[in-house]
Every structure is written in C-alpha cells, then in structure tokens.
Protein backbone atom coordinates (compact mmCIF):
# COMPACT_ATOMS: atom_id res chain seq x y z
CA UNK A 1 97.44 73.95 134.16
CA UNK A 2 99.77 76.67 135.06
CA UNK A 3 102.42 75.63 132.85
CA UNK A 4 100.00 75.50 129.82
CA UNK A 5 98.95 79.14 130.58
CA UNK A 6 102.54 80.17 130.84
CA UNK A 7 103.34 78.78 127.19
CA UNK A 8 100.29 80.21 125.54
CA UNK A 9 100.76 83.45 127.22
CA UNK A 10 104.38 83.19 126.33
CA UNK A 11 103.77 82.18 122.76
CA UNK A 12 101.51 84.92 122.21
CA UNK A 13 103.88 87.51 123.04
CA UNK A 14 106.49 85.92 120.82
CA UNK A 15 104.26 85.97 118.10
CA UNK A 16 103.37 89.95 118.72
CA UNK A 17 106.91 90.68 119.20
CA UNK A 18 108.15 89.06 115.66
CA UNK A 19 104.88 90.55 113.72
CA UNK A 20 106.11 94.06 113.74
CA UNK A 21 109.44 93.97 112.57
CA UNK A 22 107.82 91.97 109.33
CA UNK A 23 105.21 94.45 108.65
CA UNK A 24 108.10 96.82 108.78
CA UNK A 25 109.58 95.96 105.78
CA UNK A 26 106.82 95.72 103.63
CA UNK A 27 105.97 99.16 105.17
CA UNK A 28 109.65 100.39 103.96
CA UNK A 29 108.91 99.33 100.01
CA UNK A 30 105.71 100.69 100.11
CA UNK A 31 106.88 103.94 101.09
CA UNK A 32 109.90 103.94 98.85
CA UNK A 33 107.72 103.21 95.94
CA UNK A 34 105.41 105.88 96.33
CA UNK A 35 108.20 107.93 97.32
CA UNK A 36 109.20 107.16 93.74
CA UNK A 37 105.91 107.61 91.97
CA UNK A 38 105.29 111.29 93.40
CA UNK A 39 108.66 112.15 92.29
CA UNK A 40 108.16 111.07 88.86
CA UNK A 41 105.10 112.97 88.87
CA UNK A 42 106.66 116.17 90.32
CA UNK A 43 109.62 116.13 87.92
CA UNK A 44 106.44 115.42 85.24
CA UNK A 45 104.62 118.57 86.05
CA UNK A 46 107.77 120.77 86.27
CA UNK A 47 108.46 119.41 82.64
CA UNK A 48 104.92 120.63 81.58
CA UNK A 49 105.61 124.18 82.77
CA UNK A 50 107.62 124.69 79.78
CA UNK A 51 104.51 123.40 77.01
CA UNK A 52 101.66 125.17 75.50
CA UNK A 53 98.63 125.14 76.65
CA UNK A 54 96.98 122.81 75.28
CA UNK A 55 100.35 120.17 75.26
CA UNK A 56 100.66 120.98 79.09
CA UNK A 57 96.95 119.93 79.68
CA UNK A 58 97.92 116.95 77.96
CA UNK A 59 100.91 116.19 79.64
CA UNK A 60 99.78 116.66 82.73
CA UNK A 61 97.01 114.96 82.40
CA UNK A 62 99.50 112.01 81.24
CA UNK A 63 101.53 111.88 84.35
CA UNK A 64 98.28 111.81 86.41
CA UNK A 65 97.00 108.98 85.06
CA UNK A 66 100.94 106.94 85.43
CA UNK A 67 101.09 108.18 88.88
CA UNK A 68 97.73 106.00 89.45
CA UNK A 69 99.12 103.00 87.63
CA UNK A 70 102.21 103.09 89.62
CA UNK A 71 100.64 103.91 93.26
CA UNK A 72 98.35 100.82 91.98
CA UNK A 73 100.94 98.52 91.63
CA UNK A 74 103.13 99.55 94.31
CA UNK A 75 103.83 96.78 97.25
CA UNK A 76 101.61 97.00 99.86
C-alpha cells in the first residue's frame, strides 16, 4: 500500500514538474508574435502621421483591423 502511494505521489510531481517548462514555450511564441503584431502596428501609425486627414483615418483604421487578424491568429 505504501509503495503504491509513493509512485502516485511520485508520478504526480513528475508530471507537475515537466508541465511548466512545456507551457513555456508556447508562452515564448505567443509573446513574440504579439510582440510582432504591436510593432507592425506602431510603425503603421507613425506612417499615418505623415497623411491627410482623411487618408490617415483610413490608414489607421487599416492597421487596426490587421493588428486583430494577426493577434487572432497568433499561437496561443
């Protein structure tokens, strides 16, 4: 009985100790990406400064909407 205990106790802290470093990596890409997608849109809006009005409504209107696609299909 005590050796039964001592494996499922010892298996479930294997199991929580190798989770983590998984998750991690996903966690890495995700960040990166959307690292990538507010930078795009930054470097979008600082492009607009230079339109007309109604171009830099437009265009920043533009890089709104492809930030949301690519925050969408970003890894999770």
């Amino acid at each position: 009985m005590k050796q039964i205990i001592c494996g499922g106790v010892l298996s479930i802290f294997l199991a929580v100790a190798l989770t983590p470093a998984a998750a991690l990596g996903d966690r890495s890409q995700h960040h990166a990406a959307m690292k990538l997608c507010k930078q795009n849109y930054k470097n979008a809006i600082r492009g607009a400064k230079y339109l007309k009005s109604r171009q830099r409504r437009a265009r920043i209107e533009q890089a709104r909407r492809e930030r949301e696609d690519c925050e969408r299909l970003a890894p999770k």
